[in-house]
PDB file of N, CA and C in Angstrom:
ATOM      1  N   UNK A   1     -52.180 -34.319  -3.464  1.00  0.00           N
ATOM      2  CA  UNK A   1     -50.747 -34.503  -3.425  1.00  0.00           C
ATOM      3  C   UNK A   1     -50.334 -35.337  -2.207  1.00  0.00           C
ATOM      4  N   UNK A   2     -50.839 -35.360  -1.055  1.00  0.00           N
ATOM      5  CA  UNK A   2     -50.552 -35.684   0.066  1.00  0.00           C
ATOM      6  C   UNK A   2     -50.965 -37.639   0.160  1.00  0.00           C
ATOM      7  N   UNK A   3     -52.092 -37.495  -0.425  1.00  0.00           N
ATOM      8  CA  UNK A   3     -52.658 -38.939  -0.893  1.00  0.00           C
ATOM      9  C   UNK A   3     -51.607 -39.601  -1.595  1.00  0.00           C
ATOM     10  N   UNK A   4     -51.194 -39.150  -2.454  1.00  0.00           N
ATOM     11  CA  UNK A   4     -50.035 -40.129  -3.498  1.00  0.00           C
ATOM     12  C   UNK A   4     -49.013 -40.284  -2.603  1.00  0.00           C
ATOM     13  N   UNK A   5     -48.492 -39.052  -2.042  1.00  0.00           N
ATOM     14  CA  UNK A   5     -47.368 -38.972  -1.229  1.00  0.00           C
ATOM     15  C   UNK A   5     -47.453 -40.638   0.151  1.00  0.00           C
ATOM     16  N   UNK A   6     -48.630 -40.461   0.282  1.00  0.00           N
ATOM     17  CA  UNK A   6     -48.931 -41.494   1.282  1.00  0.00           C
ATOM     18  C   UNK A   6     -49.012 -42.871   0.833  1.00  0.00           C
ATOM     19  N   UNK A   7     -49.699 -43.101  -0.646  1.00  0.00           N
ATOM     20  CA  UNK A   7     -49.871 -44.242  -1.427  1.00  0.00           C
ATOM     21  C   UNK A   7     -48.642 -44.376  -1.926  1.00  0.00           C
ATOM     22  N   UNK A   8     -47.599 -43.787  -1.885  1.00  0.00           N
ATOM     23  CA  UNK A   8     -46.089 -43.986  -2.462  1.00  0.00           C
ATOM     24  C   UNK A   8     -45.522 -44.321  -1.577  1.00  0.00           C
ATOM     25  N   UNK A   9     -45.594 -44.248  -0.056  1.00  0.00           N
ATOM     26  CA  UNK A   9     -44.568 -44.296   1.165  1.00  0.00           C
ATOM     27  C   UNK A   9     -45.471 -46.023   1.309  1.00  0.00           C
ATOM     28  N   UNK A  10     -46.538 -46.145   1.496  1.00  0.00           N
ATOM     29  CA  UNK A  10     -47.069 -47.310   1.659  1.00  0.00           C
ATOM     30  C   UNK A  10     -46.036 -48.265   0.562  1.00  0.00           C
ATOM     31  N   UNK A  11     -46.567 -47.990  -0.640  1.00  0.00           N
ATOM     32  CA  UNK A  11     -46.031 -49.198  -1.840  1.00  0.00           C
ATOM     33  C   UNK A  11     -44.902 -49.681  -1.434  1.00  0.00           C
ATOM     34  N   UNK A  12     -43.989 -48.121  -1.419  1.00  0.00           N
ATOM     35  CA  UNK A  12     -42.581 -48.313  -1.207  1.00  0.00           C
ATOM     36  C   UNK A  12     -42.125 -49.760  -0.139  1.00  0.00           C
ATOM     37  N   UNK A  13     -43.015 -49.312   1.299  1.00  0.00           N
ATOM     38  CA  UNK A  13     -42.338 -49.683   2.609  1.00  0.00           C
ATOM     39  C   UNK A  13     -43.417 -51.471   2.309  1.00  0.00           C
ATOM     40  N   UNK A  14     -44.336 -51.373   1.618  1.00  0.00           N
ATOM     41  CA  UNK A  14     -44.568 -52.909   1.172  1.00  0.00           C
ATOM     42  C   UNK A  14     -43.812 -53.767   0.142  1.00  0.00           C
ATOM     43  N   UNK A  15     -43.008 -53.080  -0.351  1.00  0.00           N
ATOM     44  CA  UNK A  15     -42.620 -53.839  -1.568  1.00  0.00           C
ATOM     45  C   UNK A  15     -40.617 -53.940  -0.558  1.00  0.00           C
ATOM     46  N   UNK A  16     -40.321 -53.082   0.360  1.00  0.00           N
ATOM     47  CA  UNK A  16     -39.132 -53.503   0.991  1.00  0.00           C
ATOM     48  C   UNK A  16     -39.619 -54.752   2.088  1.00  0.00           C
ATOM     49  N   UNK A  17     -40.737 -54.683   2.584  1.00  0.00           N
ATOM     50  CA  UNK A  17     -41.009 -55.912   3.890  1.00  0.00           C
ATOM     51  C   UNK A  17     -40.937 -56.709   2.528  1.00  0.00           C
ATOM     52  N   UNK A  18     -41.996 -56.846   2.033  1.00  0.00           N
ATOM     53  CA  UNK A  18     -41.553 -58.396   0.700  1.00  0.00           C
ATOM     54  C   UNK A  18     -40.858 -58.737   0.234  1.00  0.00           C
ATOM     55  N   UNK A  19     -39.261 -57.634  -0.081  1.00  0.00           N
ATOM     56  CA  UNK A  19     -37.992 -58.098  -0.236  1.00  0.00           C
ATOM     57  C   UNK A  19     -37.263 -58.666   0.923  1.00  0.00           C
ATOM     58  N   UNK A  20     -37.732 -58.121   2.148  1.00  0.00           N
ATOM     59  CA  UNK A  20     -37.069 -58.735   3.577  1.00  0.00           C
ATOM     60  C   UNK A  20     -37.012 -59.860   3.431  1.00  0.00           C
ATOM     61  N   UNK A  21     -38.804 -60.542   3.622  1.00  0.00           N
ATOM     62  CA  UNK A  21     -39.117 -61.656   3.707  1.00  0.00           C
ATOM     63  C   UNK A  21     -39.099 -62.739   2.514  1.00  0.00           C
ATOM     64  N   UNK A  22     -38.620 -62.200   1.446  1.00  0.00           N
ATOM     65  CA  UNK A  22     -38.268 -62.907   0.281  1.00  0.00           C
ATOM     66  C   UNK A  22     -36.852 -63.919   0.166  1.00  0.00           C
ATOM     67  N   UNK A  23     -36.830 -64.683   0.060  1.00  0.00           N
ATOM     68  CA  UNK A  23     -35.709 -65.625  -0.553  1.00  0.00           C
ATOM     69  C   UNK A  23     -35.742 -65.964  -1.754  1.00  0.00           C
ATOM     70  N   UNK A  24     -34.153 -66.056  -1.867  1.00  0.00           N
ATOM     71  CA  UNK A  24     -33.667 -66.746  -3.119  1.00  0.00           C
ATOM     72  C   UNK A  24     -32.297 -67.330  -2.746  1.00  0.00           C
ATOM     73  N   UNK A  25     -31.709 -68.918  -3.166  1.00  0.00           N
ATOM     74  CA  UNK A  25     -30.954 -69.539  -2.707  1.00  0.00           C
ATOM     75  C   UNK A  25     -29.033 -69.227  -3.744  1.00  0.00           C
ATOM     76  N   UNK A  26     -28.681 -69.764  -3.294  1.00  0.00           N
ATOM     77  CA  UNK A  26     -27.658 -69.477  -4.053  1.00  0.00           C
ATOM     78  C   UNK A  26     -26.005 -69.828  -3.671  1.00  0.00           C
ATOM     79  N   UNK A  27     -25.351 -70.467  -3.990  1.00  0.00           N
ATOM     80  CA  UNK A  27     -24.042 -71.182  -3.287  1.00  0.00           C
ATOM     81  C   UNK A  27     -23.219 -69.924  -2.664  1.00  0.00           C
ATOM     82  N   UNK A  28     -23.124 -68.721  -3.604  1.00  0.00           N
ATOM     83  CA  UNK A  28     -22.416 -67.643  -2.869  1.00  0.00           C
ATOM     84  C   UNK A  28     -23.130 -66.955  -1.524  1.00  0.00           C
ATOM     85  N   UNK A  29     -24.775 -67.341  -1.979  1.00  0.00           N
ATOM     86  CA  UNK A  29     -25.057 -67.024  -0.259  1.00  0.00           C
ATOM     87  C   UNK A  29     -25.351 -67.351   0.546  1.00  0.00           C
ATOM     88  N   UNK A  30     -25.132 -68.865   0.354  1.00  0.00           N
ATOM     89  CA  UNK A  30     -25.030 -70.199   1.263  1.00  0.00           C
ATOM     90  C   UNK A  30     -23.646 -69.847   2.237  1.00  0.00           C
ATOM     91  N   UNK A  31     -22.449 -69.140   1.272  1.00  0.00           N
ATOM     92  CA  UNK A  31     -21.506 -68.994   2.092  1.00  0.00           C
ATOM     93  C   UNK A  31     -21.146 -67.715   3.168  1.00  0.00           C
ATOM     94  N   UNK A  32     -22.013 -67.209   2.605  1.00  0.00           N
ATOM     95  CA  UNK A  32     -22.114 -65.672   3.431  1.00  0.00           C
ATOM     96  C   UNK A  32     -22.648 -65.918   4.723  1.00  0.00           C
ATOM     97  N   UNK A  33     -24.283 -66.927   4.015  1.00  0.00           N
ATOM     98  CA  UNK A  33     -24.722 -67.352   5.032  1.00  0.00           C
ATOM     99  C   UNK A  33     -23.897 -68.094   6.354  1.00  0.00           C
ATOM    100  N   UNK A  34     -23.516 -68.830   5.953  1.00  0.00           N
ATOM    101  CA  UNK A  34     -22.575 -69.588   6.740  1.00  0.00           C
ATOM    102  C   UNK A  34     -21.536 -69.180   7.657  1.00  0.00           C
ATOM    103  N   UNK A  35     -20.595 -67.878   6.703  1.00  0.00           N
ATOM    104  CA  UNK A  35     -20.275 -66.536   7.451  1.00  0.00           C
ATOM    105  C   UNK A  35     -20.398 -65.615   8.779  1.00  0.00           C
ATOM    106  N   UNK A  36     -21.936 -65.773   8.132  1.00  0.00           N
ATOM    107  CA  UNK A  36     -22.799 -65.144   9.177  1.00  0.00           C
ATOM    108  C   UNK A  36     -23.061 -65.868  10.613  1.00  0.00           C
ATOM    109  N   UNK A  37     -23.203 -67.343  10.534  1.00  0.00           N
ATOM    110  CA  UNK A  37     -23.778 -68.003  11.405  1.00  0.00           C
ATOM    111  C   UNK A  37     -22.152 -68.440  12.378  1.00  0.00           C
ATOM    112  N   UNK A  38     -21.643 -68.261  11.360  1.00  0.00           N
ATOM    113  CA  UNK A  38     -20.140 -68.411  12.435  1.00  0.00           C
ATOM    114  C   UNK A  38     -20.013 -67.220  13.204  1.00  0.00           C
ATOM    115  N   UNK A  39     -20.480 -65.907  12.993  1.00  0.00           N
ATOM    116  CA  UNK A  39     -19.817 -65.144  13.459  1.00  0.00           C
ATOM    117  C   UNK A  39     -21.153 -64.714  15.049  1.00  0.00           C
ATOM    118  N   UNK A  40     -22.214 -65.853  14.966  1.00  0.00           N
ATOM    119  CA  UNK A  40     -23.367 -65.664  15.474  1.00  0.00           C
ATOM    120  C   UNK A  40     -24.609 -64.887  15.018  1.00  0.00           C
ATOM    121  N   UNK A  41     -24.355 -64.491  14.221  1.00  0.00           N
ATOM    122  CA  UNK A  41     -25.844 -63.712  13.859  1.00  0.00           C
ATOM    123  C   UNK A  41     -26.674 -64.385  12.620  1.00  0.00           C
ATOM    124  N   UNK A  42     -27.333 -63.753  13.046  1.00  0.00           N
ATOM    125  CA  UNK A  42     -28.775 -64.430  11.839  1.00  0.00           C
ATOM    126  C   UNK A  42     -28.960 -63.926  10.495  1.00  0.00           C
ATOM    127  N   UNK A  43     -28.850 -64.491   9.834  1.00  0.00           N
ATOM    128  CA  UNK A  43     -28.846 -64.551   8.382  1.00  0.00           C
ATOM    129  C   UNK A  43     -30.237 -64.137   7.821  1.00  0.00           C
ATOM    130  N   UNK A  44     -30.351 -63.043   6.907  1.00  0.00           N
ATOM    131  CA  UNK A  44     -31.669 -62.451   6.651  1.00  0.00           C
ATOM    132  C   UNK A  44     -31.524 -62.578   4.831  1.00  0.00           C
ATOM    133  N   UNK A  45     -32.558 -62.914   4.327  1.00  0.00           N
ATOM    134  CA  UNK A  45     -32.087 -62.699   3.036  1.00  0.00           C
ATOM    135  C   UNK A  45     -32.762 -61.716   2.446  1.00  0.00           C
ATOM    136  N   UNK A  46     -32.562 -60.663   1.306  1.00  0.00           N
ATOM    137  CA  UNK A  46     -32.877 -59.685   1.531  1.00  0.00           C
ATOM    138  C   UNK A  46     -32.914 -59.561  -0.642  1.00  0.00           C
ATOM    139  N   UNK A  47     -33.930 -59.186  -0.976  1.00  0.00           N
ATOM    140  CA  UNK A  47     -34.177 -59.393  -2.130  1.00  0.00           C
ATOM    141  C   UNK A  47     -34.733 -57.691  -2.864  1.00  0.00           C
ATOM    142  N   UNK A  48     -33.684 -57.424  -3.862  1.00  0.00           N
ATOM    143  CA  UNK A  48     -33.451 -55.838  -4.613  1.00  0.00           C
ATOM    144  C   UNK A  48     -34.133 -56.322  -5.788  1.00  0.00           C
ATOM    145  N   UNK A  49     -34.510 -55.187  -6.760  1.00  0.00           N
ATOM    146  CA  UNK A  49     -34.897 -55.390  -8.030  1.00  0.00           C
ATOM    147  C   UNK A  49     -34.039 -55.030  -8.382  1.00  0.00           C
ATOM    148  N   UNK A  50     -33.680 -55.320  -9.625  1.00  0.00           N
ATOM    149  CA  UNK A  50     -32.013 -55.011 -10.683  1.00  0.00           C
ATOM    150  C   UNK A  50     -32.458 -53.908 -11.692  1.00  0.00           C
ATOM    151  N   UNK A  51     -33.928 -53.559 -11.309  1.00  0.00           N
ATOM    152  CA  UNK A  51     -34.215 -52.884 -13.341  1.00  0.00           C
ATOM    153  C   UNK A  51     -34.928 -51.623 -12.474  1.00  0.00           C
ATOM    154  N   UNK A  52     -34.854 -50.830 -11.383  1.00  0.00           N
ATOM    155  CA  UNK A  52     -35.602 -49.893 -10.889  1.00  0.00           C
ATOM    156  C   UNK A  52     -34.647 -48.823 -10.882  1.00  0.00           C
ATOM    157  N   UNK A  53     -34.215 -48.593 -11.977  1.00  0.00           N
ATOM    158  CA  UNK A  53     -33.482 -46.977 -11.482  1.00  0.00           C
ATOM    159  C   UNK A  53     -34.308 -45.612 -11.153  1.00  0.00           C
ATOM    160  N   UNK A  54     -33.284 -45.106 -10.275  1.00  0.00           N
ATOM    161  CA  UNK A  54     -32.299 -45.398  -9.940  1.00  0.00           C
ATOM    162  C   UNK A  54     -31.838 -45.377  -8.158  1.00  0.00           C
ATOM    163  N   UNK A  55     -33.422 -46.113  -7.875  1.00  0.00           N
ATOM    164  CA  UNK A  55     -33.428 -46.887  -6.334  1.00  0.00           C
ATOM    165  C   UNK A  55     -32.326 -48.540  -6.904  1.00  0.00           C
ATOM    166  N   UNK A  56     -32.393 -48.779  -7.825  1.00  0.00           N
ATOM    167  CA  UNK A  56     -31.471 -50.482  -7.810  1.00  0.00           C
ATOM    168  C   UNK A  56     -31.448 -50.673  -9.410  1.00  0.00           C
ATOM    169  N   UNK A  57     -29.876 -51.020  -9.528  1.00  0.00           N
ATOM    170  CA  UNK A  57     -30.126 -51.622 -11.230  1.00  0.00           C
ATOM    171  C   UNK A  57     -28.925 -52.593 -10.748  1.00  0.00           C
ATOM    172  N   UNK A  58     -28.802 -53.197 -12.060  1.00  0.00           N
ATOM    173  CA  UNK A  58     -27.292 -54.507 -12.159  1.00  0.00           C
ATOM    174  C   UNK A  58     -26.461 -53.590 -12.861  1.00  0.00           C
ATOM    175  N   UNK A  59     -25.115 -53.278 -13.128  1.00  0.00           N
ATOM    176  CA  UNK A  59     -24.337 -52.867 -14.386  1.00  0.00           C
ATOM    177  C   UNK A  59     -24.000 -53.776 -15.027  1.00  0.00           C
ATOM    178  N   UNK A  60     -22.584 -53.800 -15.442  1.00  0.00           N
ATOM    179  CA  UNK A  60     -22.534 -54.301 -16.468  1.00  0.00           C
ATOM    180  C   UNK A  60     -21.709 -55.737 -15.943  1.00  0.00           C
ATOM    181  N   UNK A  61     -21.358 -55.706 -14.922  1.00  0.00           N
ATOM    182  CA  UNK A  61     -20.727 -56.944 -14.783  1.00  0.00           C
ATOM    183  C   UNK A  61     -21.699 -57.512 -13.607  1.00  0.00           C
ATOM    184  N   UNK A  62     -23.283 -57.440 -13.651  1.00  0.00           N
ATOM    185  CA  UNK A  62     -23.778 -57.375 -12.672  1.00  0.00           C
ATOM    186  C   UNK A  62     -24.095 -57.513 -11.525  1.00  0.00           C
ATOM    187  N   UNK A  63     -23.638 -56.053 -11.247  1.00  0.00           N
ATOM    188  CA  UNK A  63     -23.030 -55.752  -9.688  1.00  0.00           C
ATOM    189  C   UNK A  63     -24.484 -54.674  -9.369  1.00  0.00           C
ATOM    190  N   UNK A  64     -25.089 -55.010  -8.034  1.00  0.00           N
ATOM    191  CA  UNK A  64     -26.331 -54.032  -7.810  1.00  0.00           C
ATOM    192  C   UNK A  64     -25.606 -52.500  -7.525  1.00  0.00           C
ATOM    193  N   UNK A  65     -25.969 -51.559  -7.844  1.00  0.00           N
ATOM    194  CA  UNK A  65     -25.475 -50.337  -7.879  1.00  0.00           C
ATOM    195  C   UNK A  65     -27.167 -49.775  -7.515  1.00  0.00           C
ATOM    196  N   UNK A  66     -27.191 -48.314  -6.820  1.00  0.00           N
ATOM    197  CA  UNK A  66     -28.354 -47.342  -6.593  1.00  0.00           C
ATOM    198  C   UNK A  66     -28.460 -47.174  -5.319  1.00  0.00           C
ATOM    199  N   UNK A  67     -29.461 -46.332  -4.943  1.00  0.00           N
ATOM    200  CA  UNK A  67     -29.637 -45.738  -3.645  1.00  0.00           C
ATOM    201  C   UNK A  67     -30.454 -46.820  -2.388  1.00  0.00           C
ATOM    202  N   UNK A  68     -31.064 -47.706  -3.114  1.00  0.00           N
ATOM    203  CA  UNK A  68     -31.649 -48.730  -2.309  1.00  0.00           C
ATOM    204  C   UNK A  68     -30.584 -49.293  -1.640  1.00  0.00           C
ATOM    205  N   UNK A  69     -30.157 -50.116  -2.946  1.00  0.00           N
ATOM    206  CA  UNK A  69     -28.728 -51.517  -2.053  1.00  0.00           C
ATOM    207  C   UNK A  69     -27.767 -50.513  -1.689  1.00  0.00           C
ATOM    208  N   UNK A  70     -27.354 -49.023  -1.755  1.00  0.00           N
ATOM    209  CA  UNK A  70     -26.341 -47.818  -0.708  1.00  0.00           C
ATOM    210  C   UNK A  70     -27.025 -48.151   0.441  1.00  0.00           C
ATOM    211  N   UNK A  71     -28.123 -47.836   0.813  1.00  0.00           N
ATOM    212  CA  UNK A  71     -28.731 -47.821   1.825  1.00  0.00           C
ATOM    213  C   UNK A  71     -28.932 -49.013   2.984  1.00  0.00           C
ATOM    214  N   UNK A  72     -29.081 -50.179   2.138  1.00  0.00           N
ATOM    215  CA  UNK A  72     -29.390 -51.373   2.792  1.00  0.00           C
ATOM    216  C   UNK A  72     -27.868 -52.252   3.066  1.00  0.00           C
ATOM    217  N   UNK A  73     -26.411 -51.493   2.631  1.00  0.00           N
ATOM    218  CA  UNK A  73     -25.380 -51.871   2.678  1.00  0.00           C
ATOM    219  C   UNK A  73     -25.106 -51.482   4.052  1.00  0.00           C
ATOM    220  N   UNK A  74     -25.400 -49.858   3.963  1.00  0.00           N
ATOM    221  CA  UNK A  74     -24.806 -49.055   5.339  1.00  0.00           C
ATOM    222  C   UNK A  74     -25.917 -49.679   6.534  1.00  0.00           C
ATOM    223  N   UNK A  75     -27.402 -49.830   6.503  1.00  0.00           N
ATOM    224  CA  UNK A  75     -28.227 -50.336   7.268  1.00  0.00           C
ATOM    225  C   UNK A  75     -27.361 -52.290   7.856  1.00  0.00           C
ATOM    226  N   UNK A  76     -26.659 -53.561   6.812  1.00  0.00           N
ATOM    227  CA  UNK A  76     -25.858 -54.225   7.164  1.00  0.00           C
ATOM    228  C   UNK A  76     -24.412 -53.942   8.105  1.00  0.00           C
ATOM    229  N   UNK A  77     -24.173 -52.815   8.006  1.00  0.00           N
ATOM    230  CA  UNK A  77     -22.846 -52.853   8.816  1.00  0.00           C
ATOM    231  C   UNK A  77     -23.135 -52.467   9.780  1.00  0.00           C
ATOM    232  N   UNK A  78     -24.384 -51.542  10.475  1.00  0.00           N
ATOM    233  CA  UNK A  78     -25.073 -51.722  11.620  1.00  0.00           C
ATOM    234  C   UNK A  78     -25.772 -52.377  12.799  1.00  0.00           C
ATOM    235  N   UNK A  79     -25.952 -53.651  11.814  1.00  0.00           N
ATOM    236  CA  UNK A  79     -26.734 -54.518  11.989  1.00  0.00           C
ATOM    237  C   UNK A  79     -25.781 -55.760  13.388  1.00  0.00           C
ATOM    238  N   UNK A  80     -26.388 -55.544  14.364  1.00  0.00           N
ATOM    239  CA  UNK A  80     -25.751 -56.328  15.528  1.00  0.00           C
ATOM    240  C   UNK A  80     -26.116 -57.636  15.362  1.00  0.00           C
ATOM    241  N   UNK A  81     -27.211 -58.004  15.248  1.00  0.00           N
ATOM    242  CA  UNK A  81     -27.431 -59.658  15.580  1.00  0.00           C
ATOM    243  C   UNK A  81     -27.710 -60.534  14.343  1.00  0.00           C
ATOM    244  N   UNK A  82     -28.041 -59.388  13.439  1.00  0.00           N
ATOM    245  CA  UNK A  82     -28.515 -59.777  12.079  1.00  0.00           C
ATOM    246  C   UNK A  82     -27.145 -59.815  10.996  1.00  0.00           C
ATOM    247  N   UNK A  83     -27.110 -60.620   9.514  1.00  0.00           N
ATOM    248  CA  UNK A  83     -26.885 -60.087   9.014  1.00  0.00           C
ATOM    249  C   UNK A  83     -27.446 -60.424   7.338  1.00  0.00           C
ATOM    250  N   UNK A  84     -27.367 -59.182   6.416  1.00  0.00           N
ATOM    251  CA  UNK A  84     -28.272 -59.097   5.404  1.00  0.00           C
ATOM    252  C   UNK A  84     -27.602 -60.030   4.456  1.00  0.00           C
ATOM    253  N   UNK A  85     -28.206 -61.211   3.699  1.00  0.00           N
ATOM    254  CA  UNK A  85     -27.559 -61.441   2.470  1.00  0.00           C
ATOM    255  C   UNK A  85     -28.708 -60.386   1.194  1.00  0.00           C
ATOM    256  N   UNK A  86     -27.890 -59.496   0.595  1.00  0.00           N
ATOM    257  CA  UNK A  86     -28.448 -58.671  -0.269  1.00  0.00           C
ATOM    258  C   UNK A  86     -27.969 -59.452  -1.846  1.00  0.00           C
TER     259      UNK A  86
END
């Protein structure tokens, strides 16, 4: 039990660094970006899966909803020097 428990915290915390370090471009977050860089901080882009419930899904007007992007919203408004495009 303790093994999975450990092979699950691993996957998990590898598959969020690969969303860290992941990009994807996009005019709305070109402007966030841009946002960001006015306001001085650094622009991180930050990449969710849409189909993992119910850590992240899209609804219906697709908008990310789940406990991941909750989490990584409240972790952005913390964020001093950084900021997340999610």
């Amino acid at each position: 039990m303790r093994k999975a428990v450990k092979i699950a915290s691993v996957a998990l915390a590898s598959l969020l660094a690969a969303g860290i370090f992941a990009g994807c471009g996009g005019d709305q977050k070109a402007a966030s970006s841009k946002a960001a860089a006015a306001d001085g901080k650094t622009s991180v882009k930050l990449v969710l899966s849409s189909t993992e419930r119910p850590l992240s899904w899209a609804d219906e007007n697709g908008k990310l909803q789940g406990y991941e992007y909750d989490i990584w919203q409240e972790v952005n408004k913390n964020l001093k020097d950084y900021h997340l495009d999610i």
